[in-house]
Protein backbone atom coordinates (compact mmCIF):
# COMPACT_ATOMS: atom_id res chain seq x y z
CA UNK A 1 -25.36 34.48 -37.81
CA UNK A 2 -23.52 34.65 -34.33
CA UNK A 3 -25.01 31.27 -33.83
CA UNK A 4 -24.03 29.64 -36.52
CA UNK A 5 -19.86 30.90 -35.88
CA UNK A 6 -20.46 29.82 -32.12
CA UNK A 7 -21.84 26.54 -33.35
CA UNK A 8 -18.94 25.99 -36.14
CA UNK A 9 -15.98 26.80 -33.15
CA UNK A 10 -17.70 23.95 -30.81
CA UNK A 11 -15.72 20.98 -30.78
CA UNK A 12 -17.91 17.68 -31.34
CA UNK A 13 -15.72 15.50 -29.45
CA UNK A 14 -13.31 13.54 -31.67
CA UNK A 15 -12.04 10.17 -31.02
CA UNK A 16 -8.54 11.30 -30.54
CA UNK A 17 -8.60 14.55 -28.39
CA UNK A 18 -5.20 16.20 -27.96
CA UNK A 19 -3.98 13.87 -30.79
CA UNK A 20 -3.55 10.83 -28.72
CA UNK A 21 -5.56 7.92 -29.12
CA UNK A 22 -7.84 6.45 -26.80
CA UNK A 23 -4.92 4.04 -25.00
CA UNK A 24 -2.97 6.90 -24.47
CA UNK A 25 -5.19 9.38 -22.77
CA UNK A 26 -5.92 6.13 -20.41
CA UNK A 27 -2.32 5.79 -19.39
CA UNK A 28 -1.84 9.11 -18.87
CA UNK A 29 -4.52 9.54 -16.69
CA UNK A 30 -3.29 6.50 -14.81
CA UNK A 31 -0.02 8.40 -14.74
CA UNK A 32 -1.57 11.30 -13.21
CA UNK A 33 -3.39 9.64 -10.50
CA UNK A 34 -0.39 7.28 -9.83
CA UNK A 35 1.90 10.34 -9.30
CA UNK A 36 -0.52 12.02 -7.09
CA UNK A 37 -0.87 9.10 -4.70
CA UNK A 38 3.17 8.82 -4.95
CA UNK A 39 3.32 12.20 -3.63
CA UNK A 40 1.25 11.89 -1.32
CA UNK A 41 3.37 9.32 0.33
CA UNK A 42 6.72 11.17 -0.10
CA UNK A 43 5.19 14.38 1.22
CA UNK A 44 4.17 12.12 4.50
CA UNK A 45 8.18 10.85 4.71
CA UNK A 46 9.48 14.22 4.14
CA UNK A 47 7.00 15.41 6.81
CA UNK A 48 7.95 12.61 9.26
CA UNK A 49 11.73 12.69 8.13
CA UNK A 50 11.89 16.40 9.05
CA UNK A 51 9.60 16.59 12.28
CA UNK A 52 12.16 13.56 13.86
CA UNK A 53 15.33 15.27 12.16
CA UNK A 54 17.41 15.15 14.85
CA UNK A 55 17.23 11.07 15.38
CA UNK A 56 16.46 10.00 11.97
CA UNK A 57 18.69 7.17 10.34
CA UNK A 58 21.56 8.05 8.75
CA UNK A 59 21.59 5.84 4.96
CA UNK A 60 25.16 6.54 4.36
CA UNK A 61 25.36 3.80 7.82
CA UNK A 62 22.12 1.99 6.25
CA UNK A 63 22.98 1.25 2.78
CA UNK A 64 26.07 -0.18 2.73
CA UNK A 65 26.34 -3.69 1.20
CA UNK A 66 27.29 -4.99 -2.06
CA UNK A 67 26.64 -8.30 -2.86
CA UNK A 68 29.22 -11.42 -2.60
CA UNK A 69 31.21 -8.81 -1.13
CA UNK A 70 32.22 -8.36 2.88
CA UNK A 71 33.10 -3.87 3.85
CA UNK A 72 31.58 -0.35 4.15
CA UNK A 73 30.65 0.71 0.18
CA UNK A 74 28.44 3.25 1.13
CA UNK A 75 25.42 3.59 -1.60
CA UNK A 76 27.54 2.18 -4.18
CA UNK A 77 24.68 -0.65 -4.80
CA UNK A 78 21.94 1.69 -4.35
CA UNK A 79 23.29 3.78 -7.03
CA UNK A 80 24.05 0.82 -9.37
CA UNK A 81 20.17 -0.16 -8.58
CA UNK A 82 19.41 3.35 -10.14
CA UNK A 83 21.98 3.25 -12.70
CA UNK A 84 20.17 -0.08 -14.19
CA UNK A 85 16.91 1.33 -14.10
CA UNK A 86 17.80 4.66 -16.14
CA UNK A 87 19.51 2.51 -18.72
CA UNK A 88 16.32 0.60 -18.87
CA UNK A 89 14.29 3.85 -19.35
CA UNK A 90 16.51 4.24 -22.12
CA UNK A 91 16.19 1.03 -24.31
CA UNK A 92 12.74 1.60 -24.27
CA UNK A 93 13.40 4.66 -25.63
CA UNK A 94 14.87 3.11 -28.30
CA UNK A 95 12.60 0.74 -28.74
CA UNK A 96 9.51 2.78 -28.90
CA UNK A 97 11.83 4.92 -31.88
CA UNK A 98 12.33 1.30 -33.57
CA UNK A 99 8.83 0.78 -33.52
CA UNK A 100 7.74 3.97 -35.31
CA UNK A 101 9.70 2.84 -38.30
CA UNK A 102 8.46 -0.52 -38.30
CA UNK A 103 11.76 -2.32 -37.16
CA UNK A 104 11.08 -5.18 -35.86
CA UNK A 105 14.53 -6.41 -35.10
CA UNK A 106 15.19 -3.53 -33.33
CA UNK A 107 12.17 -3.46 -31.21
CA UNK A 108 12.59 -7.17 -30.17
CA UNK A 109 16.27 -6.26 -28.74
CA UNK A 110 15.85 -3.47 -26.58
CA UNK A 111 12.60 -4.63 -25.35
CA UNK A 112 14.79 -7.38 -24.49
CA UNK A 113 17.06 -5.27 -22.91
CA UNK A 114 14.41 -3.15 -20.90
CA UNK A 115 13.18 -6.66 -19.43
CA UNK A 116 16.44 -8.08 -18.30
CA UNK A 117 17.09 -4.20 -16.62
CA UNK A 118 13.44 -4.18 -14.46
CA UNK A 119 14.43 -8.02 -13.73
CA UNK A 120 18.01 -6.79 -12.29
CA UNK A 121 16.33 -4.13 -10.56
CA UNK A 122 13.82 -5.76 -8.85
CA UNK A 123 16.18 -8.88 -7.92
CA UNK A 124 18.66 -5.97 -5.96
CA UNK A 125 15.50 -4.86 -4.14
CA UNK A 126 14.98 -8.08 -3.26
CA UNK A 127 18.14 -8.74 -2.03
CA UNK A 128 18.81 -4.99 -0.67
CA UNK A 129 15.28 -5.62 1.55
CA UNK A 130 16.38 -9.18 2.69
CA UNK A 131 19.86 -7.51 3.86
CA UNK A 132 18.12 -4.91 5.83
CA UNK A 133 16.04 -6.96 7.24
CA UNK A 134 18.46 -9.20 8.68
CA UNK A 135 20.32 -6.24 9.77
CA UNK A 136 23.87 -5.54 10.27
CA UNK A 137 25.80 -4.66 14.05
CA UNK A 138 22.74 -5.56 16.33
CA UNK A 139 21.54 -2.72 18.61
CA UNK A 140 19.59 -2.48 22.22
CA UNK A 141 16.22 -0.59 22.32
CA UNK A 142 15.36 1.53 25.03
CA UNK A 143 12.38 1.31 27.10
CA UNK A 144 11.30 4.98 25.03
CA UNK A 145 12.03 2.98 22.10
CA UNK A 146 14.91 4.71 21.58
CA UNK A 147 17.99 2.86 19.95
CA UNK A 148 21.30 2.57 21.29
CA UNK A 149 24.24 1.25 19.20
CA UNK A 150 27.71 0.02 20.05
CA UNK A 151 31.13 1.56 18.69
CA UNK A 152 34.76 1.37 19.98
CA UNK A 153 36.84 3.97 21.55
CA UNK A 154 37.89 5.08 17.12
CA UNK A 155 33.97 5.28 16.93
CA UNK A 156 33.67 2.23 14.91
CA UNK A 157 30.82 -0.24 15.01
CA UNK A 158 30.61 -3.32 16.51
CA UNK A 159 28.27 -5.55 16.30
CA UNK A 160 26.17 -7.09 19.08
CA UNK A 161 27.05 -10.75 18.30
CA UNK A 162 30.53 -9.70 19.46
CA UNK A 163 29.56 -8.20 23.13
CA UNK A 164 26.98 -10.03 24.14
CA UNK A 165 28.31 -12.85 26.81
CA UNK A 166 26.77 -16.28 26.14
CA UNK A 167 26.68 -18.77 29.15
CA UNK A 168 24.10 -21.73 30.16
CA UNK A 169 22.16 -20.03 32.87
CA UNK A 170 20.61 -17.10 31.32
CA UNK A 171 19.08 -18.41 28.06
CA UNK A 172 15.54 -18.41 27.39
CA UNK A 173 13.25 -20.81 26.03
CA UNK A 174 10.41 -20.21 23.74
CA UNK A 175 6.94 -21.24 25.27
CA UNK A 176 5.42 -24.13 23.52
CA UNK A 177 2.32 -26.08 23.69
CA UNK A 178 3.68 -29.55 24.98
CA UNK A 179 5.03 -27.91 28.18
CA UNK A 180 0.59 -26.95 28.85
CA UNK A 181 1.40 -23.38 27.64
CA UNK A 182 -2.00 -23.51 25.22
CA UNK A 183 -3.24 -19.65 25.43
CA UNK A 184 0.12 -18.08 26.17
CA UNK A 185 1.72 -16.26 23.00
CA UNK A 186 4.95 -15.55 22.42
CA UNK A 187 6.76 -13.77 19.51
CA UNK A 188 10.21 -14.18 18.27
CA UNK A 189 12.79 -14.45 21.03
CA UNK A 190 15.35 -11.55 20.76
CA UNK A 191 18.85 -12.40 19.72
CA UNK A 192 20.67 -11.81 23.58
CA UNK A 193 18.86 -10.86 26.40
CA UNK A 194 19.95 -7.76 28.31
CA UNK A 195 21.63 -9.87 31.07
CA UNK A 196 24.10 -10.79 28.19
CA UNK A 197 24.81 -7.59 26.44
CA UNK A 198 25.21 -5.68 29.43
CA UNK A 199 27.58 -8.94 30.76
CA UNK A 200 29.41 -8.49 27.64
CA UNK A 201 29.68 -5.12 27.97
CA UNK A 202 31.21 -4.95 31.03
CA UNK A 203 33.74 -6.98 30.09
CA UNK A 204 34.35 -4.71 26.47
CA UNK A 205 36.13 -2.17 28.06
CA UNK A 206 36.79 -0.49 24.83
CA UNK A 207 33.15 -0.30 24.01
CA UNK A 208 31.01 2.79 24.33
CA UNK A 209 27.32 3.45 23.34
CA UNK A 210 26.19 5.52 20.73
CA UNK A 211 22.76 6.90 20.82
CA UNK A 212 19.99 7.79 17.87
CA UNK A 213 20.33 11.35 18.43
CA UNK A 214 22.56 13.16 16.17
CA UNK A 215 25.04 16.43 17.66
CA UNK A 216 25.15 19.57 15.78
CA UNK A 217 28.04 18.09 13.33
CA UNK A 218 25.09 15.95 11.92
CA UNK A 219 26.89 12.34 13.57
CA UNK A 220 25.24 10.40 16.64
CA UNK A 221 26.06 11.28 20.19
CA UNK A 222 28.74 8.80 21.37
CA UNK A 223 28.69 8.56 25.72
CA UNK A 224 30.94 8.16 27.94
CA UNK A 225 32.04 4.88 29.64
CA UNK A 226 29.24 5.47 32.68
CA UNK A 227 26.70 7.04 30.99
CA UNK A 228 26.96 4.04 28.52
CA UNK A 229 26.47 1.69 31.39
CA UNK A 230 24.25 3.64 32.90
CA UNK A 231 22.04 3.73 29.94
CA UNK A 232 21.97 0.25 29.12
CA UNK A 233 21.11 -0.93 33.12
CA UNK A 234 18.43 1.76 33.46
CA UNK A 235 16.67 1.89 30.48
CA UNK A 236 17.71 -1.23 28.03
CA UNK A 237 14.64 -3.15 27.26
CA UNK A 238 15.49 -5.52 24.43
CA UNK A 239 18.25 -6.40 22.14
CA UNK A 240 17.34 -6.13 18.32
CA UNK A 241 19.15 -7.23 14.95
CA UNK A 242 18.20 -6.05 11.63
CA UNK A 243 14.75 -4.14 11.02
CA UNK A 244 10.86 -4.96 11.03
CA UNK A 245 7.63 -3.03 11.52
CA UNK A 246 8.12 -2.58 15.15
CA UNK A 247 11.90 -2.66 15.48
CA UNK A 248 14.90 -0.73 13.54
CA UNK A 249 18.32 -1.23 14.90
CA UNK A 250 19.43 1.64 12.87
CA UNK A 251 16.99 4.11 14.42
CA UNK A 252 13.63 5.62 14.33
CA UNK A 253 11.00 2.64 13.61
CA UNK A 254 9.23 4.59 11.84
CA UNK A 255 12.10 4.98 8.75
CA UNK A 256 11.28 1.19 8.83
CA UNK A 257 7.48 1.72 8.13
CA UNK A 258 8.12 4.07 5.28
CA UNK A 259 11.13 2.57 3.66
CA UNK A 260 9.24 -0.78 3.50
CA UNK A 261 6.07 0.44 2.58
CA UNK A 262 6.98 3.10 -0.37
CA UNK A 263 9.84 1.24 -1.88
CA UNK A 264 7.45 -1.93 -1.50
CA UNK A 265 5.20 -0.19 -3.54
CA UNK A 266 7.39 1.12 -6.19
CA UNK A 267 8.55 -2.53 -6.47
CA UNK A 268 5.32 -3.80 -6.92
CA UNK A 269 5.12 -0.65 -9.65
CA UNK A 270 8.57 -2.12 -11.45
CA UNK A 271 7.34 -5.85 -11.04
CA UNK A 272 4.18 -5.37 -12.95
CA UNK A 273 5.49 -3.12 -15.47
CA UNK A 274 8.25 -6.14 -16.22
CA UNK A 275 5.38 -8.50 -16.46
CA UNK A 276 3.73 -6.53 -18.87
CA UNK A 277 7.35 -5.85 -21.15
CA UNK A 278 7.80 -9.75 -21.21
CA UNK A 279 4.03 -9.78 -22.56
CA UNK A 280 4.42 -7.06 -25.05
CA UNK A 281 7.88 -8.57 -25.66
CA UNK A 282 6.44 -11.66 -26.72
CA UNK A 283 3.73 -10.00 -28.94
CA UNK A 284 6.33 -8.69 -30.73
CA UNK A 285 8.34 -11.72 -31.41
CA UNK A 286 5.14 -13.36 -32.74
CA UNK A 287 4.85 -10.09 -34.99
CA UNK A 288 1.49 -9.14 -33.56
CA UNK A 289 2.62 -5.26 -33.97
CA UNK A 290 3.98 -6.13 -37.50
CA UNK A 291 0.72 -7.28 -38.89
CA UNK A 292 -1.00 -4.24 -37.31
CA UNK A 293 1.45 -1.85 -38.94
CA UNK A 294 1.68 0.22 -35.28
CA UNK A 295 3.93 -0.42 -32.64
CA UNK A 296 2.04 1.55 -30.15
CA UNK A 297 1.80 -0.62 -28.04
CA UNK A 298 4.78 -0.78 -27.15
CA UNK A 299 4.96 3.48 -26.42
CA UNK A 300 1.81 2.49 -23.96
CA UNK A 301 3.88 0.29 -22.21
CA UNK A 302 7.14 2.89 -22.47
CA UNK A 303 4.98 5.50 -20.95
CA UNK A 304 4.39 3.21 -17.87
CA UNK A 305 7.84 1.92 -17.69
CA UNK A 306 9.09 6.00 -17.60
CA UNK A 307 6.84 6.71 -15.01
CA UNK A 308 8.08 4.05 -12.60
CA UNK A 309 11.92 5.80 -13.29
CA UNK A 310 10.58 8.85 -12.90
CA UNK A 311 9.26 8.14 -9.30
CA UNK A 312 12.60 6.04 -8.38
CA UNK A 313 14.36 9.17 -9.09
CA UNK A 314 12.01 10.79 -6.43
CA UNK A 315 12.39 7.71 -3.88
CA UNK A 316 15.99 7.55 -4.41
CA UNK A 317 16.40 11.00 -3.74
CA UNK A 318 14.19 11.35 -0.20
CA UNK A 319 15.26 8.11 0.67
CA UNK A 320 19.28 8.02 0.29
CA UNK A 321 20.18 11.45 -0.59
CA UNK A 322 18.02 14.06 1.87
């Protein structure tokens, strides 16, 4: 008899545990895996971000251009970035609800919508990547590979294009094959050599140096007129613009290394899932969903496309907030 109850409570499998169909339990456990590898990267910036606290980039200095437009807008684009995104989480919100009641109409628009939002989104990386990679003001690294950045006596920044002293006799010239160079290698010349800044910055006698390492009110360490000199003579190695894998004129390589590498990856997250949108999209504008009388498809896809917020809400918030 006990057998028989034991045997009657055992569940025989199903094909839809938990309700969900078989789609849905795959994307979720996508989800789950996805967000474990996410956090795994996060937890290694917040590790790195607090271990080098006191000379880590400041993204109020970082983030602060707006496109077709010349200033200081802190985060303003960064925060319009976001906005878009959210609003795209949104229309596919409302387009998943438009396909449960079989609205086709409906379902073609804000899928619409969602696509045109991850294609502004990713465009603004884009652009936001390019910008930082080209940099801003210029900056000298230190033979520690320390940065050291140039303001005026108001604590202003000026850029390195402005200092650095120009003349005949000490450019360089890139090696190159025809002059019997064959097994020499060179990489990119820097911008100025350190003859030329420091030239330059003798002559700037309203310029000061301002180092990576932040003073108890949380702002860099500005020196004086000798130590500046004295820093850039004795320990200037190369002049830098913009940022790379091995060089970051606004600090700490290593902010480099993480902000290309996890915001390349969310990109790569946003890029796919807008690929996928424009395929769905189209499905539904050939009324693929319609004949099958389910749009579920389409809350497949949603559950991706709120996952990738989700996590931006996360990267926004170590990267530009913390």
């Amino acid at each position: 008899m006990s057998t028989a109850v034991a045997e009657g409570k055992t569940w025989d499998g199903g094909n839809q545990p938990l309700k969900a169909s078989y789609g849905k339990m795959m994307m979720w456990f996508f989800i789950v895996s996805d967000a474990l590898t996410f956090s795994g990267f996060l937890a290694a910036y917040g590790f790195s971000r607090f271990k080098f606290i006191d000379s880590w980039p400041i993204a109020d200095e970082v983030f602060t251009h707006i496109p077709f437009f010349h200033g200081n807008y802190p985060m303003i684009y960064v925060a319009f970035m976001t906005f878009v995104l959210i609003m795209s989480s949104v229309t596919m919100v409302l387009a998943v609800d438009a396909g449960h009641h079989l609205n086709k109409a409906k379902v073609t628009f804000y899928m619409f919508l969602t696509v045109i939002g991850g294609l502004i989104f990713v465009g603004s990386q884009a652009w936001e990547w390019a910008t930082f990679i080209k940099g801003d003001y210029g900056a000298v690294q230190t033979k520690g590979g320390n940065i050291l950045q140039f303001v005026d006596t108001e604590g202003h920044r000026v850029a390195l294009r402005d200092i650095a002293v120009v003349d005949g006799h000490s450019q360089r010239v890139q090696h190159e094959r025809k002059n019997g160079l064959w097994f020499v290698s060179e990489g990119t010349l820097p911008p100025y050599t350190m003859e030329q800044v420091i030239h330059g910055f003798e002559a700037n006698k309203n310029i000061l140096v301002r180092t990576q390492i932040l003073n108890e009110e949380g702002k860099k360490t500005v020196l004086t007129r000798a130590e500046s000199l004295k820093q850039l003579k004795e320990n200037g190695k190369l002049a830098v613009e913009g940022a790379n894998l091995h060089v970051n004129e606004y600090g700490s390589p290593l902010f480099a290394d993480f902000f290309f590498f996890i915001t390349g990856f969310h990109g790569f997250h946003v890029f796919s899932g807008v690929i996928i949108n424009i395929i769905i999209f189209f499905n539904v504008v050939l009324g693929t969903y319609e004949r099958r009388k389910s749009y579920e498809m389409v809350e497949k896809v949603g559950l991706y496309w709120h996952f990738v917020d989700l996590v931006w809400v996360f990267v926004f918030t170590f990267f530009y907030l913390v």
